[in-house]
C-alpha atoms as a PDB file:
ATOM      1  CA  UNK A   1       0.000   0.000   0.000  1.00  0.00           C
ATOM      2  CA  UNK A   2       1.703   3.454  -1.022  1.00  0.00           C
ATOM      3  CA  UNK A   3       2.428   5.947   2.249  1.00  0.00           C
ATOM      4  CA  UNK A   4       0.072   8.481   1.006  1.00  0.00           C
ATOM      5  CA  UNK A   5      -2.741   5.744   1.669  1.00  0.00           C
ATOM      6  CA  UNK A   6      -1.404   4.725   4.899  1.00  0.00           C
ATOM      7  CA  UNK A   7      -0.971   8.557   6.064  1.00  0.00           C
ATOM      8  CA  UNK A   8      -5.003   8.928   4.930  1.00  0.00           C
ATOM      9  CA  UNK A   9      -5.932   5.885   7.635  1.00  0.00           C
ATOM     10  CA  UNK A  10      -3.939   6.944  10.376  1.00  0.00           C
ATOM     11  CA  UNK A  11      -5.570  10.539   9.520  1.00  0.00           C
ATOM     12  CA  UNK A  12      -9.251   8.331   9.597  1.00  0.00           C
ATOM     13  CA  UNK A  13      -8.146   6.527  12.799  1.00  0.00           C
ATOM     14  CA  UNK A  14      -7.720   9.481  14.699  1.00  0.00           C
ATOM     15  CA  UNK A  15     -10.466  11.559  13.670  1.00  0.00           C
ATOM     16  CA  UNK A  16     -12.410   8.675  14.672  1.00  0.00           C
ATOM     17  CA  UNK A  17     -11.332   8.568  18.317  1.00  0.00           C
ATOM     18  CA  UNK A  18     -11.357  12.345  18.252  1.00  0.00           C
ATOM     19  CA  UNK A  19     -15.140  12.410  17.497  1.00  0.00           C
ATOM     20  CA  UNK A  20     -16.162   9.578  19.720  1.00  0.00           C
ATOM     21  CA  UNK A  21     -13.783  11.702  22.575  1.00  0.00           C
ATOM     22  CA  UNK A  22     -16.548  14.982  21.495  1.00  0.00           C
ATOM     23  CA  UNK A  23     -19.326  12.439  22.078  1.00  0.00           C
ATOM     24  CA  UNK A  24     -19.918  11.208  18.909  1.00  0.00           C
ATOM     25  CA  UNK A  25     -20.787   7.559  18.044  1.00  0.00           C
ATOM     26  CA  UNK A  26     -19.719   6.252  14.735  1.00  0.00           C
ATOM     27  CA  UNK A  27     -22.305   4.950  12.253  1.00  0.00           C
ATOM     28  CA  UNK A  28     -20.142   4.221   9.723  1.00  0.00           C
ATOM     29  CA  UNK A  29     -16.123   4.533   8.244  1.00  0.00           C
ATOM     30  CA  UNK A  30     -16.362   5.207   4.709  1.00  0.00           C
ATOM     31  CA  UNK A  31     -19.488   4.664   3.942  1.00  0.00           C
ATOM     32  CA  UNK A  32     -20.415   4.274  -0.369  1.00  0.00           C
ATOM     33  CA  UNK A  33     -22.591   5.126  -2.265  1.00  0.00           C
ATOM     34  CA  UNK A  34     -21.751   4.365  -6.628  1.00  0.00           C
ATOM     35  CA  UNK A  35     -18.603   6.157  -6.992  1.00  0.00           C
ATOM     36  CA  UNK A  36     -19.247   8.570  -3.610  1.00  0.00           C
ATOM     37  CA  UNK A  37     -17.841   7.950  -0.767  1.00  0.00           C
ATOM     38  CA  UNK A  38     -18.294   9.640   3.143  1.00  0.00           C
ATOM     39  CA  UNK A  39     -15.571   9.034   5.056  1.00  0.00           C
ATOM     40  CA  UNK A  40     -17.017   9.434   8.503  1.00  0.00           C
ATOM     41  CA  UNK A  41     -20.538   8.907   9.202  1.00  0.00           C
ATOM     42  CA  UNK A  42     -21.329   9.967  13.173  1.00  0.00           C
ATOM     43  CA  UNK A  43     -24.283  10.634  15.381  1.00  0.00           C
ATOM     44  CA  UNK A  44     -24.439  13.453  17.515  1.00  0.00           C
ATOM     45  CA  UNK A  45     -27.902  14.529  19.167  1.00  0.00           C
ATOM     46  CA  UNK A  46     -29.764  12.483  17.096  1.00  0.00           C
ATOM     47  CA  UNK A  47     -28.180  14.439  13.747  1.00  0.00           C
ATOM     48  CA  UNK A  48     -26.342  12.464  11.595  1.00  0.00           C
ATOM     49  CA  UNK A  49     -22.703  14.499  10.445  1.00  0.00           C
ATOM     50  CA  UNK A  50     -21.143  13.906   6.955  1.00  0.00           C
ATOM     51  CA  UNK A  51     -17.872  14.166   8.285  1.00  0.00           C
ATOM     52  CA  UNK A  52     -14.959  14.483   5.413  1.00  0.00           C
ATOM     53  CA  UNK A  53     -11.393  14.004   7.105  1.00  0.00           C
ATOM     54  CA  UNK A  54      -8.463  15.903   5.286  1.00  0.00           C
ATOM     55  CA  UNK A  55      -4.696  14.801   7.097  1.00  0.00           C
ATOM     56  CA  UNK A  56      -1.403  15.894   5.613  1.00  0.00           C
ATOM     57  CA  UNK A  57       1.966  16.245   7.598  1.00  0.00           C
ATOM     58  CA  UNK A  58       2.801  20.211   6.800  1.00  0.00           C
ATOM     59  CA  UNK A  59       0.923  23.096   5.526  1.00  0.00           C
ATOM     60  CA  UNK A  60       3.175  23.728   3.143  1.00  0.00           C
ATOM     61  CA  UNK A  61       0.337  23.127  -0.196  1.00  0.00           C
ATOM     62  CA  UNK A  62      -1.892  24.914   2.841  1.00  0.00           C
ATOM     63  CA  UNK A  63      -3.885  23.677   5.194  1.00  0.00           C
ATOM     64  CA  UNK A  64      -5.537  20.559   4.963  1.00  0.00           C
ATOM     65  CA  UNK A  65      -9.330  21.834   5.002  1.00  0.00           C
ATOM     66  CA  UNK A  66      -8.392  24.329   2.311  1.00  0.00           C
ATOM     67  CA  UNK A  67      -8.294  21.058  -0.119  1.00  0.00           C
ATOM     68  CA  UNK A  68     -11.949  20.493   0.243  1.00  0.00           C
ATOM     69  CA  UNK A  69     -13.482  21.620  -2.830  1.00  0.00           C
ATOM     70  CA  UNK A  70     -16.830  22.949  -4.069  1.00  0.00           C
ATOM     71  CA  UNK A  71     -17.363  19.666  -6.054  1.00  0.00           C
ATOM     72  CA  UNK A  72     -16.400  17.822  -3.221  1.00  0.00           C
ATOM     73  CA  UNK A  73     -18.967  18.870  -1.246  1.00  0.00           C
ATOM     74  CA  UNK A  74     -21.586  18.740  -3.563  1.00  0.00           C
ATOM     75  CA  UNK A  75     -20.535  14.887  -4.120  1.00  0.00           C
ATOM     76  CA  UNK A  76     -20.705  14.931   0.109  1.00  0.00           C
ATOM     77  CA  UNK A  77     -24.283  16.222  -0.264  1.00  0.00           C
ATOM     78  CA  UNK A  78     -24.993  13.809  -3.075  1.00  0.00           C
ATOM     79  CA  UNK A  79     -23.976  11.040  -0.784  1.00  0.00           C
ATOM     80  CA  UNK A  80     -25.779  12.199   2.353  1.00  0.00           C
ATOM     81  CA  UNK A  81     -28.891  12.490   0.169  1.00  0.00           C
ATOM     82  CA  UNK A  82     -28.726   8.778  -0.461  1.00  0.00           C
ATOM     83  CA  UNK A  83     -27.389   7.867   3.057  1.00  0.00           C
ATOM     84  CA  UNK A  84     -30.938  10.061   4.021  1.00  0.00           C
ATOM     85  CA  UNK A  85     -32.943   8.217   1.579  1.00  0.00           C
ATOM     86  CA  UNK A  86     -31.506   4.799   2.913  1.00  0.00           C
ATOM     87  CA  UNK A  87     -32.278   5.976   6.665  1.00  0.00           C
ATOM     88  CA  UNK A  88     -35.495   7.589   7.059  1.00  0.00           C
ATOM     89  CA  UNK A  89     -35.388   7.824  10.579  1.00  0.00           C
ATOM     90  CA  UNK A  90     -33.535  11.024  10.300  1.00  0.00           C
ATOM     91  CA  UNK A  91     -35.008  14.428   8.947  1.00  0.00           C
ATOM     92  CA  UNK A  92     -31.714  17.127   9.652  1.00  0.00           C
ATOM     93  CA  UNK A  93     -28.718  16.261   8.753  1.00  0.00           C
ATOM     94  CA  UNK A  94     -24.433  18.004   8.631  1.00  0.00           C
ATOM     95  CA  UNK A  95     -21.861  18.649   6.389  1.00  0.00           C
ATOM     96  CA  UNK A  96     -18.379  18.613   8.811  1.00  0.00           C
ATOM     97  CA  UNK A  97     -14.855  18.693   7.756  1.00  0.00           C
ATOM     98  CA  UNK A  98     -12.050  17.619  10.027  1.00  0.00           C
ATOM     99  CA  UNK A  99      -8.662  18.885   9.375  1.00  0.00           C
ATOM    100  CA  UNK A 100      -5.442  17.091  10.900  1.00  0.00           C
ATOM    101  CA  UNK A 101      -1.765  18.302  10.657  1.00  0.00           C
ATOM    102  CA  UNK A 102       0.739  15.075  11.846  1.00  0.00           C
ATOM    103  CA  UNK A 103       4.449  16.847  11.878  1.00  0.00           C
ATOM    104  CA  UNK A 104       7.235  14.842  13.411  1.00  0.00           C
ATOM    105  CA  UNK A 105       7.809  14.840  16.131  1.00  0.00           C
ATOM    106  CA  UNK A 106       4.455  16.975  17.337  1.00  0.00           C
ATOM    107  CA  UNK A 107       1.156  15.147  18.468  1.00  0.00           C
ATOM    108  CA  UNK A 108      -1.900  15.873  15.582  1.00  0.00           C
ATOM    109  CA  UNK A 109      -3.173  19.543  15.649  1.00  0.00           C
ATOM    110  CA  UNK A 110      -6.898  19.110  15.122  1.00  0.00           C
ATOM    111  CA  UNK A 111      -9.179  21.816  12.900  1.00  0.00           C
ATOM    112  CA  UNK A 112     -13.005  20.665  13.155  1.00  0.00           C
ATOM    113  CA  UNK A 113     -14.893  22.771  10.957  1.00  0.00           C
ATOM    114  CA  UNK A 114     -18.791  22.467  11.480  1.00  0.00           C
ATOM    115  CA  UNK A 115     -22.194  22.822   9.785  1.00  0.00           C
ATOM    116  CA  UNK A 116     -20.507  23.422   6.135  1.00  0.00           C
ATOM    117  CA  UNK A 117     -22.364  24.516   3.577  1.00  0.00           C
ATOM    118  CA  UNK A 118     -22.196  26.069   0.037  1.00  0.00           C
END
């Protein structure tokens, strides 16, 4: 498995004990839908978060929330339509992007962005 990959699961893995440490409880780790894909499902308060995870080891391309895109978030929205449509049970739903810096030698830095929307 290339780095890059491995760097993007030890990102996952620790946003995932970060949320459940907020008082989150996991639904579902990338969860698919055809060719979309929600990397963090999570339930908070009875509200279901869409919860995309961004890690990289410096800023210097910029920070990793910066690399969520537009289209990125309409596919999210896409996704969490269907993940809606598949679970009726919930009405309101969020659009959350997690941002994690790993340098050597530092523990994770942590960015949680909430309630995004275009």
């Amino acid at each position: 498995m290339a780095t890059h990959i491995d760097f993007g699961k030890l990102g996952e893995k620790l946003a995932v004990d970060f949320l459940i440490d907020k008082g989150y409880t996991i639904l579902h780790h990338n969860w698919r839908h055809s060719y979309y894909e929600i990397d963090i499902v999570a339930l908070k308060d009875e509200v279901p978060h869409f919860i995309e995870v961004k890690t990289r080891s410096s800023n210097e391309f910029g920070e990793p929330e910066e690399s969520v895109s537009k289209k990125k978030i309409r596919f999210l929205l896409q996704a969490a339509d269907e993940f809606l449509f598949k679970n009726p049970q919930y009405t309101n739903f969020q659009i959350d992007i997690l941002s994690i810096t790993i340098r050597n030698q530092e523990g994770p830095q942590y960015f949680f962005i909430e309630d995004v929307y275009l």
